[in-house]
C-alpha atoms as a PDB file:
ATOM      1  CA  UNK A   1      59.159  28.525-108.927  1.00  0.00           C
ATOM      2  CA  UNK A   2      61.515  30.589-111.386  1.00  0.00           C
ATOM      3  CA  UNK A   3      65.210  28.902-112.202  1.00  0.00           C
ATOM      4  CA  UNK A   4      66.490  32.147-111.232  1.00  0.00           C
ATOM      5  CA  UNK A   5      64.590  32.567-107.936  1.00  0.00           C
ATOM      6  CA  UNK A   6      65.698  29.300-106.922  1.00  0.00           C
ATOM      7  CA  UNK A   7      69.451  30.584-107.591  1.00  0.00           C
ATOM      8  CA  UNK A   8      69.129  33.678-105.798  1.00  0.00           C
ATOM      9  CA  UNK A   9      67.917  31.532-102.987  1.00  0.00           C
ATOM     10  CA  UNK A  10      70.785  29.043-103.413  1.00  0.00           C
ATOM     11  CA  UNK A  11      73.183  31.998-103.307  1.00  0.00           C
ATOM     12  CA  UNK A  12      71.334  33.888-100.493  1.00  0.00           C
ATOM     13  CA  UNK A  13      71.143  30.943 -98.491  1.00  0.00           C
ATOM     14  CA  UNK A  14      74.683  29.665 -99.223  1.00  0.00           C
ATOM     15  CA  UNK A  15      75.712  33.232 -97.857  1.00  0.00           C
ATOM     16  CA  UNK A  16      73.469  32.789 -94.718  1.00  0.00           C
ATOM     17  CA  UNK A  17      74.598  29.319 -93.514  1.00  0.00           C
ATOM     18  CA  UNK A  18      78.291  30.663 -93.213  1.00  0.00           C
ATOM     19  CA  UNK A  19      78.230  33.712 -92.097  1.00  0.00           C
ATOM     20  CA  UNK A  20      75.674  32.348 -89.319  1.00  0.00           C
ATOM     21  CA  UNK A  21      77.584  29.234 -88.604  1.00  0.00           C
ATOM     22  CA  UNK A  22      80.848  32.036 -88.215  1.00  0.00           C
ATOM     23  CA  UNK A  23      79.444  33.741 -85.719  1.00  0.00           C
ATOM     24  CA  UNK A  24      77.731  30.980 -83.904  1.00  0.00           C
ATOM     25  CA  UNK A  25      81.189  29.099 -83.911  1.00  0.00           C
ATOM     26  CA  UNK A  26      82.928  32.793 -82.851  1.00  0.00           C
ATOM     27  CA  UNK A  27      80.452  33.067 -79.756  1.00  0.00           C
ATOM     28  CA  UNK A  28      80.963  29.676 -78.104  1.00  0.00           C
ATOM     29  CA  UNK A  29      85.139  29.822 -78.747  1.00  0.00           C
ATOM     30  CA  UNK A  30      87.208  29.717 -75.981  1.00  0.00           C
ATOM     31  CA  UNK A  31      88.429  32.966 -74.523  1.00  0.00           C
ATOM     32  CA  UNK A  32      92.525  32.357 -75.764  1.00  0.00           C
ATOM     33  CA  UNK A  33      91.915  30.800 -78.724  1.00  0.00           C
ATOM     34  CA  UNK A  34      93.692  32.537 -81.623  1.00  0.00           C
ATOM     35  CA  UNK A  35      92.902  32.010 -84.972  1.00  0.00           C
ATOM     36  CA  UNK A  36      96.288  33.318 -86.082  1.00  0.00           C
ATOM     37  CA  UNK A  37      97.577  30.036 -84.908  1.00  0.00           C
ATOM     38  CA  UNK A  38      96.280  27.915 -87.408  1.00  0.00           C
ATOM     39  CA  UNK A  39      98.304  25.114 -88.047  1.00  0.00           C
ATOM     40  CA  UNK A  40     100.385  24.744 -91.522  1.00  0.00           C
ATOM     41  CA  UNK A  41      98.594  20.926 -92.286  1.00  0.00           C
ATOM     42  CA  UNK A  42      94.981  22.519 -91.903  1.00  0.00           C
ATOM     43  CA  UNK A  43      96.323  25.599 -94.522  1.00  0.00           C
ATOM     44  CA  UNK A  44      97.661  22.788 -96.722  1.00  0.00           C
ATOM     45  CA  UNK A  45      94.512  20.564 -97.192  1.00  0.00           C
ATOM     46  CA  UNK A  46      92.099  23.612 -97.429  1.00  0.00           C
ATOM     47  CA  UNK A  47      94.136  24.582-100.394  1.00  0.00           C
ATOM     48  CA  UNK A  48      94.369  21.360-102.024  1.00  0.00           C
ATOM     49  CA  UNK A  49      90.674  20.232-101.677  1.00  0.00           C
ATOM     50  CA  UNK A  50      89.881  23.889-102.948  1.00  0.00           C
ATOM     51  CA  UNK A  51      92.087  23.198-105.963  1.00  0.00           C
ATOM     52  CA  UNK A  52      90.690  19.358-106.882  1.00  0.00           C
ATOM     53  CA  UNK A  53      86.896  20.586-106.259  1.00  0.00           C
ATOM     54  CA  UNK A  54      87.511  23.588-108.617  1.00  0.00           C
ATOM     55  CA  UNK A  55      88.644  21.089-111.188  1.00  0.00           C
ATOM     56  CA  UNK A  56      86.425  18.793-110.821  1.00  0.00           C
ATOM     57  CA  UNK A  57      83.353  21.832-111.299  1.00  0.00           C
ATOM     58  CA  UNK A  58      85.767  23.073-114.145  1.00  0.00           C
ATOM     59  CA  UNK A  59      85.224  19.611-115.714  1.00  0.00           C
ATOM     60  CA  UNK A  60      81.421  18.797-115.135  1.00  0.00           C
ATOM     61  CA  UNK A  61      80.451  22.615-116.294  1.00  0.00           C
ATOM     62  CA  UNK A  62      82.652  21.650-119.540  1.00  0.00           C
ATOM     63  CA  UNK A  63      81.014  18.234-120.351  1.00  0.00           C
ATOM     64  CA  UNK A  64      77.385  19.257-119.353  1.00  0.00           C
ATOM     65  CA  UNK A  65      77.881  22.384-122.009  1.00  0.00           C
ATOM     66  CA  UNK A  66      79.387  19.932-124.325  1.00  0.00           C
ATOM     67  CA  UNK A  67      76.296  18.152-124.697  1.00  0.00           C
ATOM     68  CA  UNK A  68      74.192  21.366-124.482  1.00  0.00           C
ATOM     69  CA  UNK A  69      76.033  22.320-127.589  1.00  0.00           C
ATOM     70  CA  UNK A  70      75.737  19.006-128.908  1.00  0.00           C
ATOM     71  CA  UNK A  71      71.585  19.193-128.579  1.00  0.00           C
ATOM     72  CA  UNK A  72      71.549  22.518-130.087  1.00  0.00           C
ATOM     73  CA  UNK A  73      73.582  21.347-133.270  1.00  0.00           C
ATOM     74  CA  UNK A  74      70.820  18.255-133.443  1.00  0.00           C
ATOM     75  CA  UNK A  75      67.890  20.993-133.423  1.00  0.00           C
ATOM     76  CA  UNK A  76      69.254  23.302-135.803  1.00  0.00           C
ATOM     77  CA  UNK A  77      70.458  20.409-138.378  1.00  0.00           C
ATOM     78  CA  UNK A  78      66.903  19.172-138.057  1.00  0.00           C
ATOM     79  CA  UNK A  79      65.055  22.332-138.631  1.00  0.00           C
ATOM     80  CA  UNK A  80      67.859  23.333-141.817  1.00  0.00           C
ATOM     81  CA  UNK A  81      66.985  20.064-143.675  1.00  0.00           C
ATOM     82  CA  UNK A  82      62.994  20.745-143.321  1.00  0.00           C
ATOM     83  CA  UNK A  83      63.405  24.145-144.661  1.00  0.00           C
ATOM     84  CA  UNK A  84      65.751  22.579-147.733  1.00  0.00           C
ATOM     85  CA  UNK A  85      62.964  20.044-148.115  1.00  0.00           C
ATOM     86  CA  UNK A  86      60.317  22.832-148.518  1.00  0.00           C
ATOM     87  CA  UNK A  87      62.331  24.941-150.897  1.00  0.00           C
ATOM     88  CA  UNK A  88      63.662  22.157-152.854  1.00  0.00           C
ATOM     89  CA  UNK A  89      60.128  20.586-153.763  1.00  0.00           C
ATOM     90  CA  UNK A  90      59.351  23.643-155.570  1.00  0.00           C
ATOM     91  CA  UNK A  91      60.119  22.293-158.307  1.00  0.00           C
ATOM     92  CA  UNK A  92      57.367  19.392-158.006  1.00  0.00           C
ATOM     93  CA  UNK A  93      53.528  19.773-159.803  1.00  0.00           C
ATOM     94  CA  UNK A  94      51.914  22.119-157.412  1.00  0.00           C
ATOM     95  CA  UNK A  95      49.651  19.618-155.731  1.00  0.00           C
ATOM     96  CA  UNK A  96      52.367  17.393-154.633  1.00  0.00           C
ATOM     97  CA  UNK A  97      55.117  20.473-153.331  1.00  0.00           C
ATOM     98  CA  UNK A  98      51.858  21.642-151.499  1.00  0.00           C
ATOM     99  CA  UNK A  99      51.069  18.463-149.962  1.00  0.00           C
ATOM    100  CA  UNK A 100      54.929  18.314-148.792  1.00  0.00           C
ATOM    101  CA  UNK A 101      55.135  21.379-147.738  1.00  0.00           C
ATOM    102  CA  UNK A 102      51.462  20.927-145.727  1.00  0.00           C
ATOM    103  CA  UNK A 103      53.173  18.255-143.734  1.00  0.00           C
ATOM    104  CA  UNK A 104      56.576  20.044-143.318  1.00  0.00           C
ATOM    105  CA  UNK A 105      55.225  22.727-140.932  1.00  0.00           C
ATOM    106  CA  UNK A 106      52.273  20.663-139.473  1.00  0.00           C
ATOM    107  CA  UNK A 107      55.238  18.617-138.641  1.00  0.00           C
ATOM    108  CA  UNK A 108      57.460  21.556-137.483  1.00  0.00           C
ATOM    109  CA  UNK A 109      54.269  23.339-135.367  1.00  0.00           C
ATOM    110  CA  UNK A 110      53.725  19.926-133.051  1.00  0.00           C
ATOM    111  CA  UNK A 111      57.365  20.339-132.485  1.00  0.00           C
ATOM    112  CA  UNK A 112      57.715  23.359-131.206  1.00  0.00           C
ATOM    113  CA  UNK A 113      53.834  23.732-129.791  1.00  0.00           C
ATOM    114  CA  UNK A 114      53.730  20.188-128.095  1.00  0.00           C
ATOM    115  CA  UNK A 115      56.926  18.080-128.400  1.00  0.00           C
ATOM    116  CA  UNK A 116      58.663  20.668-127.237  1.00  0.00           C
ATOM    117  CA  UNK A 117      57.184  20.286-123.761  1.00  0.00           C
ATOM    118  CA  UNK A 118      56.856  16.648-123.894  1.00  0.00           C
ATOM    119  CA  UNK A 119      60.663  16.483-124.104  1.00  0.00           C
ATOM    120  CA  UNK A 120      60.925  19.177-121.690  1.00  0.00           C
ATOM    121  CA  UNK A 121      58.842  18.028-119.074  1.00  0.00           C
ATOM    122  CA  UNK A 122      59.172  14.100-119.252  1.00  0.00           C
ATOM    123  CA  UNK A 123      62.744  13.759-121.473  1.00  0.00           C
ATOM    124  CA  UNK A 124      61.240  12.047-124.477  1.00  0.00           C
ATOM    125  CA  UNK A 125      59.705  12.502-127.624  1.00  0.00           C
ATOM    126  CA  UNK A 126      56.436  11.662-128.723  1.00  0.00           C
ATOM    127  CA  UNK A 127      55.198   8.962-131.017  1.00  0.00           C
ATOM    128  CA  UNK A 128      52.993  11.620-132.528  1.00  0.00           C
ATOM    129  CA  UNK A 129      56.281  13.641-133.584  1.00  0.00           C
ATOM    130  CA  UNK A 130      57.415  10.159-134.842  1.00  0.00           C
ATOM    131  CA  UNK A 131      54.448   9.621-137.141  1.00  0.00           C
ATOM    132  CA  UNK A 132      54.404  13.183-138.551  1.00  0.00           C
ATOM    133  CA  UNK A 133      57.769  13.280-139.735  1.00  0.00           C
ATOM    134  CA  UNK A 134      57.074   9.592-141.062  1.00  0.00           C
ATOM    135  CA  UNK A 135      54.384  11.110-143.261  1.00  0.00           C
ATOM    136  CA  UNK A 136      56.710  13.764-145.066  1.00  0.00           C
ATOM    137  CA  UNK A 137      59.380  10.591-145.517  1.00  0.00           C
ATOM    138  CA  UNK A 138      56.276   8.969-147.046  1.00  0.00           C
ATOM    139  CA  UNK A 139      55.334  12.225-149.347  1.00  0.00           C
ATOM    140  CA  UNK A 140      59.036  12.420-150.348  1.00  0.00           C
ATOM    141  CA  UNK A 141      59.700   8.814-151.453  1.00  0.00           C
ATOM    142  CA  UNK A 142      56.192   7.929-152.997  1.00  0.00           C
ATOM    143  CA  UNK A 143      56.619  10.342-155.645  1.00  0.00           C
ATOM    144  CA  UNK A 144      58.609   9.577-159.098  1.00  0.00           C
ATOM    145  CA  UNK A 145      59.379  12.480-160.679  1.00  0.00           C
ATOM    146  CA  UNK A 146      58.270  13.063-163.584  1.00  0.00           C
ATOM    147  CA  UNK A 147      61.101  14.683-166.000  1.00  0.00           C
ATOM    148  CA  UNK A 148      64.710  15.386-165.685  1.00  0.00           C
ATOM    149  CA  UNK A 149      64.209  18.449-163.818  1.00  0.00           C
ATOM    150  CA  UNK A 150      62.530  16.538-160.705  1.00  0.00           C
ATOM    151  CA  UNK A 151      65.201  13.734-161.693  1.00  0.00           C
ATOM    152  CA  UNK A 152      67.734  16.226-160.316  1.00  0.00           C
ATOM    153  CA  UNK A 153      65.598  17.359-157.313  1.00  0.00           C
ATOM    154  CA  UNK A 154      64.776  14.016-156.184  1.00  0.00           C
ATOM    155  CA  UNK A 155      67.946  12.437-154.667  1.00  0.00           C
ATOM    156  CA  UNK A 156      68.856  16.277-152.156  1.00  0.00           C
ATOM    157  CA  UNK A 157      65.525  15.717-150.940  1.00  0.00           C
ATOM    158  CA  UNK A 158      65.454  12.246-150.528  1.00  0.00           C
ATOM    159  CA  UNK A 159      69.331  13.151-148.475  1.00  0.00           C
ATOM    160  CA  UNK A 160      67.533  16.212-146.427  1.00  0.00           C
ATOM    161  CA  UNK A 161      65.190  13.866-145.504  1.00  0.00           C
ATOM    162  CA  UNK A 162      67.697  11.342-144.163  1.00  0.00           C
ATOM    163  CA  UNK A 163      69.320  14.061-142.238  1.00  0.00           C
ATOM    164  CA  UNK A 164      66.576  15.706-140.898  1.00  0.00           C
ATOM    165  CA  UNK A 165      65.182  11.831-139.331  1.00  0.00           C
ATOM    166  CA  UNK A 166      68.853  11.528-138.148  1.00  0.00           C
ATOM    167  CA  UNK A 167      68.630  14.711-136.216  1.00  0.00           C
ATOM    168  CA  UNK A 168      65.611  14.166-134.534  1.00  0.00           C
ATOM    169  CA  UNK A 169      67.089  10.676-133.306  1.00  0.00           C
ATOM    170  CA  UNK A 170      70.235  12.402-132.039  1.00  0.00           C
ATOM    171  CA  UNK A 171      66.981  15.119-130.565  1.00  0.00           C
ATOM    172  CA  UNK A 172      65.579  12.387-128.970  1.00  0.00           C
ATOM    173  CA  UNK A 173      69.163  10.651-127.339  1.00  0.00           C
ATOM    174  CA  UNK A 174      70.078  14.461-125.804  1.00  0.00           C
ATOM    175  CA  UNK A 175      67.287  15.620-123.980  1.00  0.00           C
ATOM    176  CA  UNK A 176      67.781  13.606-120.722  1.00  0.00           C
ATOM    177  CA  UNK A 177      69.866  15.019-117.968  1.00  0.00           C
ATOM    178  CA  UNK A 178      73.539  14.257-119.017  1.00  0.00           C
ATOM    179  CA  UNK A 179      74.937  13.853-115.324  1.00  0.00           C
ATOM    180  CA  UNK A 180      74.853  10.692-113.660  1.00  0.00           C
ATOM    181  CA  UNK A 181      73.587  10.522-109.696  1.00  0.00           C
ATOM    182  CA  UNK A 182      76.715   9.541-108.937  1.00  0.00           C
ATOM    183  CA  UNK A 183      78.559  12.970-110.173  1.00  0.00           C
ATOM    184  CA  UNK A 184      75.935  14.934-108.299  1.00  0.00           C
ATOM    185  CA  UNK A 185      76.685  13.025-104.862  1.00  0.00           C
ATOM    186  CA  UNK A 186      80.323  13.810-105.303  1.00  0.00           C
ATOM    187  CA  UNK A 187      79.437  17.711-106.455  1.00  0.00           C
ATOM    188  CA  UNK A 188      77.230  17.597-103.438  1.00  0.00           C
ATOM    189  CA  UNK A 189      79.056  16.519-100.848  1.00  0.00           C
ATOM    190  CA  UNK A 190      82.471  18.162-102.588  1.00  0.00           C
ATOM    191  CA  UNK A 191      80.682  21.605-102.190  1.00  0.00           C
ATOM    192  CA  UNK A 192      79.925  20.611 -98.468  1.00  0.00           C
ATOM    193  CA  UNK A 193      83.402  19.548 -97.671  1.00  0.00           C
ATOM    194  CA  UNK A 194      85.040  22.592 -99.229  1.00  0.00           C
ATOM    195  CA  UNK A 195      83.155  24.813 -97.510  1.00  0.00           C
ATOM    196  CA  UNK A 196      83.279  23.741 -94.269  1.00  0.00           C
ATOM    197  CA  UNK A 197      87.216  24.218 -94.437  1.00  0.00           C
ATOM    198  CA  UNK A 198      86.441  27.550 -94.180  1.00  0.00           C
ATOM    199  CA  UNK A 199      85.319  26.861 -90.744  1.00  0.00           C
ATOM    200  CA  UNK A 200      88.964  24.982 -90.428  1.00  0.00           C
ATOM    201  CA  UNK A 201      90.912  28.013 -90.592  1.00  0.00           C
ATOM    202  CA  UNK A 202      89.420  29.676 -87.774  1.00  0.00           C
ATOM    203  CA  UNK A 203      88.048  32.785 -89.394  1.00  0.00           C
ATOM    204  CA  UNK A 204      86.972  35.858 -87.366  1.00  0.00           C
ATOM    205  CA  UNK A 205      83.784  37.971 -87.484  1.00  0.00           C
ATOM    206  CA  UNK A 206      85.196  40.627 -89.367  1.00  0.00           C
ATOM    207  CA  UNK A 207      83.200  42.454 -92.218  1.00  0.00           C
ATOM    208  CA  UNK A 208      86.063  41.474 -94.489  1.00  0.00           C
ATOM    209  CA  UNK A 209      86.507  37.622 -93.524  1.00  0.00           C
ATOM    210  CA  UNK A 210      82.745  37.351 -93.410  1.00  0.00           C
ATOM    211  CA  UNK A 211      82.274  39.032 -96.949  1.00  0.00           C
ATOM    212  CA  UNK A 212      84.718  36.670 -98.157  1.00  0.00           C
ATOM    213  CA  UNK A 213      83.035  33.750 -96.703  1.00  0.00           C
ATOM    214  CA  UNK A 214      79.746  34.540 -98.556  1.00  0.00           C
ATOM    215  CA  UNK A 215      81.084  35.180-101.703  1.00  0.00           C
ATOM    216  CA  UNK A 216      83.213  31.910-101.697  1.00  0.00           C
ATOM    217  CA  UNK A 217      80.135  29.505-100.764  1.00  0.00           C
ATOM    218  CA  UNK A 218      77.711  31.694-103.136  1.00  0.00           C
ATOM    219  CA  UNK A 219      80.032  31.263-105.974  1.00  0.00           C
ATOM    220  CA  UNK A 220      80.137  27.677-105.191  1.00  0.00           C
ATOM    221  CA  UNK A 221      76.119  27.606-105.081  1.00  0.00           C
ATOM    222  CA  UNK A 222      75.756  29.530-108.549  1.00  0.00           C
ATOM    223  CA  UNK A 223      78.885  27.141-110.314  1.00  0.00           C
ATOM    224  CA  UNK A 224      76.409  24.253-109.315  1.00  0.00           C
ATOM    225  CA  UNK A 225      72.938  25.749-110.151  1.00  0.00           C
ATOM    226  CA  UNK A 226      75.229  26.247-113.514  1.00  0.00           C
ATOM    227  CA  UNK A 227      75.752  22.727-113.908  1.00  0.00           C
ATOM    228  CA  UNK A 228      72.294  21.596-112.886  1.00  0.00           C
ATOM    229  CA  UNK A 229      70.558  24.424-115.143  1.00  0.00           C
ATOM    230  CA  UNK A 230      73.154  23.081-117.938  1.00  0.00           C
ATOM    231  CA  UNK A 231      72.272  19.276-117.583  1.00  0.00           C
ATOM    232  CA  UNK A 232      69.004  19.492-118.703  1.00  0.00           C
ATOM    233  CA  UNK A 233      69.522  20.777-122.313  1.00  0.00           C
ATOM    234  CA  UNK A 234      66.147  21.246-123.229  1.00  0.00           C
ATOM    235  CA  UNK A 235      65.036  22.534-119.576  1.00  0.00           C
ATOM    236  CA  UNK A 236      65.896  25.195-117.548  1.00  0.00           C
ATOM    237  CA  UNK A 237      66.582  29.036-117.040  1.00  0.00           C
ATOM    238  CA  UNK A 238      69.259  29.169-119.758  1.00  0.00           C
ATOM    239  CA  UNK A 239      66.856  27.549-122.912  1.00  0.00           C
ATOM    240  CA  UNK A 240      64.124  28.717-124.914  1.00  0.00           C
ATOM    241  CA  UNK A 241      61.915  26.418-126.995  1.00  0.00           C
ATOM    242  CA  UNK A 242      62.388  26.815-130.940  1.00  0.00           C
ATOM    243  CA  UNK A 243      60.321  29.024-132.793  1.00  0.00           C
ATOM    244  CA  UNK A 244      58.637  28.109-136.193  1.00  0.00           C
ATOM    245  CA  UNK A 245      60.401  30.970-137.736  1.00  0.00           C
ATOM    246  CA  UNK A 246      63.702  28.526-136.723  1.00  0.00           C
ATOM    247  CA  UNK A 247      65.221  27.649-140.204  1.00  0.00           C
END
């Protein structure tokens, strides 16, 4: 099923519960019941669980993009120092800049062909990534250049090559979900609570109250399909594998 089907849903069904459970609730109240008469402590504690549970989603939508950010930088750092590893070997005898190159974008096509979805799917790498990219370390540091020239190349690549086996560590650390069980439960139950003040405040069938109603519990619903689309920073509606084009 679609990301976005499954938030259309959320919403849609967000907007069904309450405007069902409204008129449900408005059917079986008492005949002199007015929900004008709502008293002040019920008004008081809507408003304050509204504010802490829109601070709380303000603060787990900023941490969860945080560390979408965060796997994006590792990604693109990774992919930069494979491209200045290819164009900085040029400078090596043919055979060996080939040879570099060769394992480069073999390297860079199980990536984005098969580790891709491997990290995707499961939240890992693959040992297979591991030993590719070992083979281009191997490539780089087994040579000994052979006049000044490739003196002068020798030590950028041998740092690209550092940086690009840091970056697909900090690849590997970031692709699990980012939000603890824990959070969700509170989200959860938060989003449950917060709605069903609504229901506190005694409001009417009318097309306005009811309109309002929806809207407030689908906004809630998309703020945490958001967050859960978010979490996942190599999953989800929002991401797009690399492409070998990537720099």
């Amino acid at each position: 099923m679609s990301d976005w089907l499954v938030l259309v849903l959320a919403m849609l069904g967000a907007c069904a519960v309450v405007v069902v459970i409204t008129l449900v609730r408005h059917k079986r109240a008492p005949e002199d019941e007015d929900p004008s008469e709502t008293p002040d402590v019920i008004e008081y504690m809507t408003m304050w669980i509204g504010v802490v549970y829109a601070i709380v989603l303000g603060l787990a939508i900023a941490g969860v993009w945080e560390a979408r950010s965060a796997a994006q930088d590792h990604v693109q750092a990774e992919a930069q120092a494979l491209h200045e590893i290819s164009e900085r070997v040029r400078v090596y005898p043919p055979d060996v800049r080939d040879r570099i190159r060769s394992d480069v974008d073999a390297y860079a096509r199980y990536v984005v062909t098969t580790e891709w979805r491997s990290m995707t799917e499961r939240g890992e790498v693959t040992g297979r990534g591991g030993a590719l990219l070992a083979r281009v370390r191997h490539d780089v540091t087994d040579y000994r250049p052979g006049n000044d020239f490739e003196a002068q190349a020798y030590q950028p690549v041998l740092d690209q090559m550092a940086t690009a086996d840091q970056a697909r560590n900090a690849r590997a650390d970031s692709t699990g979900p980012t939000m603890p069980p824990v959070v969700w439960w509170g989200l959860l139950s938060g989003a449950v609570i917060t709605i069903g003040m609504v229901f506190a405040l005694q409001i009417r069938r009318t097309t306005r109250e009811l309109v309002l109603a929806g809207l407030f519990s689908a906004t809630i619903a998309f703020m945490l399909f958001l967050i859960w689309d978010f979490d996942a920073p190599t999953a989800g509606a929002s991401r797009r594998p690399p492409s070998r084009s990537s720099p």
